[in-house]
Every structure is written in structure tokens, then in C-alpha cells.
C-alpha atoms as a PDB file:
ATOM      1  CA  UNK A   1      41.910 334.905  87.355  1.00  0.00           C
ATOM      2  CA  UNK A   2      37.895 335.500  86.791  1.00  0.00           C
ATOM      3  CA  UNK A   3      38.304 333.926  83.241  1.00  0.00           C
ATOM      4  CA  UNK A   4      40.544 330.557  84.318  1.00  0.00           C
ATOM      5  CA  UNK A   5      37.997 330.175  87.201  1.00  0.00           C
ATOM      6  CA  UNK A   6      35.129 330.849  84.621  1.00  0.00           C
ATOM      7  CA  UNK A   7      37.003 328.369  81.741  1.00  0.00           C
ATOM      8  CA  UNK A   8      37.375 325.639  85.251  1.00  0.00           C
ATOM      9  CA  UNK A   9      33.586 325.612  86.029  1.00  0.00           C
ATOM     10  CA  UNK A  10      32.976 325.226  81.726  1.00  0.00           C
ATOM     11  CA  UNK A  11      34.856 322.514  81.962  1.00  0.00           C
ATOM     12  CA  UNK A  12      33.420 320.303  85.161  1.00  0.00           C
ATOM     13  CA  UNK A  13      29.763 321.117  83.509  1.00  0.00           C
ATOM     14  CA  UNK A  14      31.620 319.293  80.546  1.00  0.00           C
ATOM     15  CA  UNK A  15      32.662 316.378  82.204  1.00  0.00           C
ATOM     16  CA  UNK A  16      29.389 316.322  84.205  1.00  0.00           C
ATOM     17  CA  UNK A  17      27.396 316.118  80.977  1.00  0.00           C
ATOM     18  CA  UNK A  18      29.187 312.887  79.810  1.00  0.00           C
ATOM     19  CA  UNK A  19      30.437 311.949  76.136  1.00  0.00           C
ATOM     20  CA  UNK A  20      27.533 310.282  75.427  1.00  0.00           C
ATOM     21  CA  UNK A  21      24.471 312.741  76.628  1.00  0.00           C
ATOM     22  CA  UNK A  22      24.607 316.211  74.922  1.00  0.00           C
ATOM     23  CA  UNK A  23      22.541 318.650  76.681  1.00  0.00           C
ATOM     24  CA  UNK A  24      18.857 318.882  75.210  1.00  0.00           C
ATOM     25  CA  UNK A  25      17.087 321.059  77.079  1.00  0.00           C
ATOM     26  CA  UNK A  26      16.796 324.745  75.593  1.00  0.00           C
ATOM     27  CA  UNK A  27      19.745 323.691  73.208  1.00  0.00           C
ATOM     28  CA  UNK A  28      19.995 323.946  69.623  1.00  0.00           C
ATOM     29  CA  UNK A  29      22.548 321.614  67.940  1.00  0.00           C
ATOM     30  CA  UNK A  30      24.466 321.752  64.830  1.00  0.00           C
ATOM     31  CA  UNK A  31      26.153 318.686  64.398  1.00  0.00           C
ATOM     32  CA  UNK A  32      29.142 317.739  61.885  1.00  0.00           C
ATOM     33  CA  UNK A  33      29.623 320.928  60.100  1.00  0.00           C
ATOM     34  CA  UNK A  34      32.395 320.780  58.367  1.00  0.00           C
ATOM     35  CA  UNK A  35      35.112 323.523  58.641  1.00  0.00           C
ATOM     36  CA  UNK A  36      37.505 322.649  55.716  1.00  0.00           C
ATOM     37  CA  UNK A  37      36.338 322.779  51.883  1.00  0.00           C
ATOM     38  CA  UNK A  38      37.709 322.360  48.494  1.00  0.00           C
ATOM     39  CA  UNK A  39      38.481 319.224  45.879  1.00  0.00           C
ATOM     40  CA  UNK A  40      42.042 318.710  47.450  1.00  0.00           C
ATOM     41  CA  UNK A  41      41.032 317.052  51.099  1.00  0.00           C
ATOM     42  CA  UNK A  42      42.047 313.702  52.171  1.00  0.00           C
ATOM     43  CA  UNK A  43      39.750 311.385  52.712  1.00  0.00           C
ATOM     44  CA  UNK A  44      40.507 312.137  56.771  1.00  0.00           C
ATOM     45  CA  UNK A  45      39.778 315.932  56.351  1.00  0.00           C
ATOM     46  CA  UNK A  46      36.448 315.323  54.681  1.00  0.00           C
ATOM     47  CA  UNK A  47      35.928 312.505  57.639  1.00  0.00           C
ATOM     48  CA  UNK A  48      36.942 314.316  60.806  1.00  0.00           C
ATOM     49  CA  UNK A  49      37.127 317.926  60.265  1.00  0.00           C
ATOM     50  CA  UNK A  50      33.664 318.292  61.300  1.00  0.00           C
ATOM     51  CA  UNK A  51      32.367 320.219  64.303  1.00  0.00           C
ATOM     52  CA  UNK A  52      29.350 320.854  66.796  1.00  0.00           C
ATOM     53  CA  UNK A  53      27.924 323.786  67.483  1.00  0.00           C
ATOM     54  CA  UNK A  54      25.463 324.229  70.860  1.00  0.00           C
ATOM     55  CA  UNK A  55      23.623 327.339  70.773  1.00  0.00           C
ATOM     56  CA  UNK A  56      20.912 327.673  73.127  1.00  0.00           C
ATOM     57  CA  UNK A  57      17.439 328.350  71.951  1.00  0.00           C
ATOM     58  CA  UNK A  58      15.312 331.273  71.256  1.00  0.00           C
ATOM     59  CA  UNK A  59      18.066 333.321  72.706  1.00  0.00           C
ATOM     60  CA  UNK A  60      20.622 336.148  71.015  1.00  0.00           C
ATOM     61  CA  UNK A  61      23.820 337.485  72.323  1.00  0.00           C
ATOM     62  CA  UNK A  62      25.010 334.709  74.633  1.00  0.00           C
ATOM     63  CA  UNK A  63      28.677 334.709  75.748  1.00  0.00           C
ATOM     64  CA  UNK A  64      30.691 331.966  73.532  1.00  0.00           C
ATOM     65  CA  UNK A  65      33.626 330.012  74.343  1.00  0.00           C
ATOM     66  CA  UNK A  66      35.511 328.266  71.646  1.00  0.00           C
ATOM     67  CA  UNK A  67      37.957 325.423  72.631  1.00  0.00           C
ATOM     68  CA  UNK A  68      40.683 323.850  70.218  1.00  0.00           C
ATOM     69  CA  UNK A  69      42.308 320.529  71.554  1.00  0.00           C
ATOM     70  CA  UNK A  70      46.589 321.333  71.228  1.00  0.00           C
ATOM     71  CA  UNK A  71      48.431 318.721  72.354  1.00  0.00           C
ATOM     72  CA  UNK A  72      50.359 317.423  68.518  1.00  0.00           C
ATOM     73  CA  UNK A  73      47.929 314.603  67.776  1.00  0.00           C
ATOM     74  CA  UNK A  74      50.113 312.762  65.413  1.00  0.00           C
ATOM     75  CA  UNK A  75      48.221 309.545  64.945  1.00  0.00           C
ATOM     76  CA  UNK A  76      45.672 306.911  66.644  1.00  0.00           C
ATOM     77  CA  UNK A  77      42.411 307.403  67.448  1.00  0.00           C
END
């Protein structure tokens, strides 16, 4: 219960933030790294496989919270 209330308040700051304003203050990001290598990717792998990292600043073991979209995005945007 403590972690879906914890993972609920994560994601109102989220949506709070906007898509368009990344937090800036005290935040370190690491934009577009890719997470898929070799010679065989698609042109779409090398394109979207990328991700951002936030890490706050001057700071060392902070609690982390990876999220993976599921859902079976098959095509579109």
C-alpha cells in the first residue's frame, strides 16, 4: 500500500511538471542516452531508443524509481 501511494504522488509531481518544463533546479540531466547498441538496429531503434536520466545534484544514494510504458505500442506516434 505505502509503495502504490508513494508510485501515486510520483506520478501527480509528473503531471504537475508538464511535458514541456523538466525540472531544473538541483537536477542533473542526461538526455537521449541510448540503451540499445550494435550495427544491426533499424533506423527506429537508433531514433527512439533513447532515454533521460534526472539525477539530482551534488547528492549520492537517492531512492530511484524506474518506469517502463506497457501497454503493446504497435504503431503511430
Amino acid at each position: 500500500m505505502r509503495l502504490l501511494l508513494s508510485l501515486l504522488v510520483f506520478i501527480s509531481l509528473l503531471n504537475s511538471l508538464g511535458a514541456e518544463s523538466p525540472p531544473s533546479d538541483g537536477v542533473q540531466v542526461l538526455a537521449d542516452l541510448p540503451y540499445k547498441q550494435g550495427e544491426a538496429l533499424t533506423d527506429y531503434e537508433k531514433n527512439r531508443c533513447k532515454l533521460d536520466v534526472y539525477l539530482p545534484k551534488d547528492r549520492k544514494g537517492f531512492a530511484t524509481l524506474v518506469w517502463f510504458h506497457g501497454g503493446g505500442l504497435k504503431n503511430g506516434d
